[in-house]
N, C-alpha and C. Protein backbone atom coordinates (compact mmCIF):
# COMPACT_ATOMS: atom_id res chain seq x y z
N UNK A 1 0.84 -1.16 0.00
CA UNK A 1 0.00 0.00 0.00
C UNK A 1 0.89 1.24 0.00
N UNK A 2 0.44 2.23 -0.73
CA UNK A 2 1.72 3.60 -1.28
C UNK A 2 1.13 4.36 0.38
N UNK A 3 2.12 4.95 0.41
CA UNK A 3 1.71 5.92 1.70
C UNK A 3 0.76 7.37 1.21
N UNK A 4 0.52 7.51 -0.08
CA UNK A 4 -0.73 7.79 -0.45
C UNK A 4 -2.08 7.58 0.11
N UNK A 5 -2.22 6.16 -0.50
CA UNK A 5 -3.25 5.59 -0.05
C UNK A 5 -3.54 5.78 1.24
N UNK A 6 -2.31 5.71 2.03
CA UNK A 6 -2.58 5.33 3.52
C UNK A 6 -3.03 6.93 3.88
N UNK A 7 -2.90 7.56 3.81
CA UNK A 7 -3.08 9.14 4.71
C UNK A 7 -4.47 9.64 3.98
N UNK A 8 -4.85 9.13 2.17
CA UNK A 8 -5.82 9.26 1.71
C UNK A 8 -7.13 8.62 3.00
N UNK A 9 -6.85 7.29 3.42
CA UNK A 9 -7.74 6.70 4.23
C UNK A 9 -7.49 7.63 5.26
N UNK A 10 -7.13 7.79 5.90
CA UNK A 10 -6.88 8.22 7.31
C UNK A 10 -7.62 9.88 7.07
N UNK A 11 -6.96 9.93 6.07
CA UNK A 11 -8.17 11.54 5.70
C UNK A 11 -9.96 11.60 6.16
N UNK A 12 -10.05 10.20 4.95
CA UNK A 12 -11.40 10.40 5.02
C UNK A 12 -11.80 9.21 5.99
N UNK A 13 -11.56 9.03 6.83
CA UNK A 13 -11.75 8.74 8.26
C UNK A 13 -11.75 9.57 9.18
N UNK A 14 -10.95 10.05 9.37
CA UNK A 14 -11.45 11.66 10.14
C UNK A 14 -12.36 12.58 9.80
N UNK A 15 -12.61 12.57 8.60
CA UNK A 15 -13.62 13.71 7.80
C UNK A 15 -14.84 12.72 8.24
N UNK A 16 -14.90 11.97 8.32
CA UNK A 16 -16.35 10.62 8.20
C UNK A 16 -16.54 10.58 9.83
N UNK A 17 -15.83 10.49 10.13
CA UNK A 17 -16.21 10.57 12.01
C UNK A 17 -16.15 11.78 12.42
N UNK A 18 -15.34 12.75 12.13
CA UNK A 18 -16.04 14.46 12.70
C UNK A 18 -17.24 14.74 12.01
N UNK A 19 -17.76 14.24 10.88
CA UNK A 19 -19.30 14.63 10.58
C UNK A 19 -20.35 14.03 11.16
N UNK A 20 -19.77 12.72 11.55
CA UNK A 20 -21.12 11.70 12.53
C UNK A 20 -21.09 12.68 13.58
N UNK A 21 -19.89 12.81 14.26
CA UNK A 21 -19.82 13.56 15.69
C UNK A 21 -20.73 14.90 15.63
N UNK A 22 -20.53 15.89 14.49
CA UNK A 22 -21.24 16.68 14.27
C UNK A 22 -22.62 16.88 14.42
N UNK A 23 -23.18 15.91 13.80
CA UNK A 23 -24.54 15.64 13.60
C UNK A 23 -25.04 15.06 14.98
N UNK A 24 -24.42 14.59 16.34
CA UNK A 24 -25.06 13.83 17.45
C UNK A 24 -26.31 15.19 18.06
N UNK A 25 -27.45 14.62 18.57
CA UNK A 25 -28.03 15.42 18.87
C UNK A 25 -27.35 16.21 20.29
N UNK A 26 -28.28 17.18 20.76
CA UNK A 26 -27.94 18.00 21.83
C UNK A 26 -29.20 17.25 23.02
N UNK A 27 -28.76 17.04 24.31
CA UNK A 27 -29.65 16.51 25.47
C UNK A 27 -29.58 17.65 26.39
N UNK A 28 -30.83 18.47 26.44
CA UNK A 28 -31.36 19.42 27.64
C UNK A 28 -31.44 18.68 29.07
N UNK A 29 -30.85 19.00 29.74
CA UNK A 29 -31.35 17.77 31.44
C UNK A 29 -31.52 19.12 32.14
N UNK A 30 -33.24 19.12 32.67
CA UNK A 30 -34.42 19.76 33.09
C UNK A 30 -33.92 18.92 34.20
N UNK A 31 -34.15 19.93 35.46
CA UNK A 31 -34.31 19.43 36.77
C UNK A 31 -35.62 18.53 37.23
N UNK A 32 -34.95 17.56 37.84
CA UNK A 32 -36.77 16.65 38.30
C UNK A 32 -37.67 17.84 39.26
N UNK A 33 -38.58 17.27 39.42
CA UNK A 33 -39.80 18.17 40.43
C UNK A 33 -39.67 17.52 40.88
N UNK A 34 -39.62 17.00 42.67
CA UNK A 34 -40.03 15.70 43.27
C UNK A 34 -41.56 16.48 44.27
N UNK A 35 -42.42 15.69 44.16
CA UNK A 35 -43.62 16.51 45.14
C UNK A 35 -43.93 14.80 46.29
N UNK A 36 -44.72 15.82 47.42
CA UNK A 36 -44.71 14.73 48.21
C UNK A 36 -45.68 13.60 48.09
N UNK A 37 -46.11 12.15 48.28
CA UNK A 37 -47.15 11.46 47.73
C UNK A 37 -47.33 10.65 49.19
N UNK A 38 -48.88 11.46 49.43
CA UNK A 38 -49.33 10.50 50.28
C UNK A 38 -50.14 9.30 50.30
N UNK A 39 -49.81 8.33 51.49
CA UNK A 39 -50.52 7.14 51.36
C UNK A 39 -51.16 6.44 52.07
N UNK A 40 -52.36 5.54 52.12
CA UNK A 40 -52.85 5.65 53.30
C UNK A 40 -53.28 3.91 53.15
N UNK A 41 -52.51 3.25 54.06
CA UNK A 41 -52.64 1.56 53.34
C UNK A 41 -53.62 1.05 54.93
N UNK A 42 -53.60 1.74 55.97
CA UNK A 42 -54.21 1.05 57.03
C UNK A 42 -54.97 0.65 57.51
N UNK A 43 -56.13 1.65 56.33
CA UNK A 43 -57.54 1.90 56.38
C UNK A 43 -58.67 0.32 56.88
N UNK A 44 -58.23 -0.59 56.16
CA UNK A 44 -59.22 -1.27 55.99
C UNK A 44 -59.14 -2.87 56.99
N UNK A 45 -57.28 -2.72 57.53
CA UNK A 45 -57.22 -3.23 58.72
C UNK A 45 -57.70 -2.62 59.79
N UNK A 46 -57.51 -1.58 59.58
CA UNK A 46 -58.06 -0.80 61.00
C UNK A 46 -59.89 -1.29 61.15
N UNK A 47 -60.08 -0.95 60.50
CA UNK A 47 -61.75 -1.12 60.40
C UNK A 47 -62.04 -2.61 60.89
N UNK A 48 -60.99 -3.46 60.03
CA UNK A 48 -61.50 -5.25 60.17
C UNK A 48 -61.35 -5.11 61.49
N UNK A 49 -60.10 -4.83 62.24
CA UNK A 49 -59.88 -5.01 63.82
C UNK A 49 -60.80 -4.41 64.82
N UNK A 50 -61.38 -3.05 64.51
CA UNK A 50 -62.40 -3.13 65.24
C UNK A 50 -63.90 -3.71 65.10
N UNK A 51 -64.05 -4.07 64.08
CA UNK A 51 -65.06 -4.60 63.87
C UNK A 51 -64.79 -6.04 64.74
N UNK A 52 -63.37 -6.85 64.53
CA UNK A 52 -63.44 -7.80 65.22
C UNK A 52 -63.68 -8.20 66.71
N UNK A 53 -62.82 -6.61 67.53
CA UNK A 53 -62.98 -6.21 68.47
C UNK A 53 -64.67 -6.22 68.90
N UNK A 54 -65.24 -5.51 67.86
CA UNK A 54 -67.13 -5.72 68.43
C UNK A 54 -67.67 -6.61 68.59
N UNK A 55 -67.30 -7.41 67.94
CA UNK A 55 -68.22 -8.66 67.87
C UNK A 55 -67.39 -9.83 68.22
N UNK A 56 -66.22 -9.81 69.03
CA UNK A 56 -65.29 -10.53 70.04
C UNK A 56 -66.72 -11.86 70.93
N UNK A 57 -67.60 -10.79 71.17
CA UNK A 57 -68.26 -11.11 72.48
C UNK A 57 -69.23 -12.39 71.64
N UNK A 58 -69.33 -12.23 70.35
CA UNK A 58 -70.23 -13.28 69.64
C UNK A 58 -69.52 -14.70 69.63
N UNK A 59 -68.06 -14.38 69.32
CA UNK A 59 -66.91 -15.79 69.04
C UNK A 59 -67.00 -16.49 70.99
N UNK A 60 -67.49 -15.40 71.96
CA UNK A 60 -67.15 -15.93 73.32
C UNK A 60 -68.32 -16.72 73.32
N UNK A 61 -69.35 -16.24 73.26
CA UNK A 61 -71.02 -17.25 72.98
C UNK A 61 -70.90 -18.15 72.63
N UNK A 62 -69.90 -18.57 71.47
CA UNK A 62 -70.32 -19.83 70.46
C UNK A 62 -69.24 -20.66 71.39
N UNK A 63 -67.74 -20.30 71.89
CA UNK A 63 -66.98 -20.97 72.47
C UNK A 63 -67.39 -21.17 73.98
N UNK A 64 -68.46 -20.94 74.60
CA UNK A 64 -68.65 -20.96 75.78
C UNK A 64 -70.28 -21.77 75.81
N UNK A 65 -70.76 -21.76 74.83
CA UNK A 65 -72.12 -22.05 74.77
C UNK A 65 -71.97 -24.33 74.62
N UNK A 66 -72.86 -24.83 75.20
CA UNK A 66 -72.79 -26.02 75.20
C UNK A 66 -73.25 -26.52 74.37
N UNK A 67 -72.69 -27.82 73.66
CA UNK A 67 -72.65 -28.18 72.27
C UNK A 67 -73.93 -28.88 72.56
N UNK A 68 -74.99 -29.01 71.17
CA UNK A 68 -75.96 -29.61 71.06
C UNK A 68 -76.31 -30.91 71.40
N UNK A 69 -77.24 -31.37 72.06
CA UNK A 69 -77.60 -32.99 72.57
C UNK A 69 -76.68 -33.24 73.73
N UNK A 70 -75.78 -32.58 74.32
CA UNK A 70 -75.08 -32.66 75.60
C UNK A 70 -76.14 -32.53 76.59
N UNK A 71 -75.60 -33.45 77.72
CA UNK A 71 -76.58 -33.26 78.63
C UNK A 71 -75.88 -32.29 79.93
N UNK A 72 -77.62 -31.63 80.31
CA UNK A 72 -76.76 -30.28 81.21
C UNK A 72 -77.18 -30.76 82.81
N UNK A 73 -76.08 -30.41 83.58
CA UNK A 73 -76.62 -31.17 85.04
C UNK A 73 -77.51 -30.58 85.57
């Protein structure tokens, strides 16, 4: 290969990659917003537990109450 050739390539290799480079777009970086996000997950245990709490006294009836056809002294 003549040393022609060779610097001919090397030419248009540089000319061919400073025009890609040229052309890369431009990236704006906009600051994030962060805002606060509330959440509210407790809601519906809370409710089951007191509800369970109310009606505690129904589960004591059935566990305290004497089973059917037993005889009572």
């Amino acid at each position: 290969m003549t040393p022609a050739r060779t610097i001919f390539r090397l030419l248009a290799a540089a000319a061919l990659g400073g025009g890609l480079w040229a052309c890369t777009p431009t990236v704006k970086i906009e600051p994030i917003k962060v805002e606060p996000i509330h959440v509210t997950l407790d809601i519906n245990l809370k409710v089951d537990r007191e509800l369970d709490d109310f009606f505690a006294f129904e589960k004591q009836a059935v566990t305290t109450a004497p089973a059917p056809g037993a005889a009572q002294p």
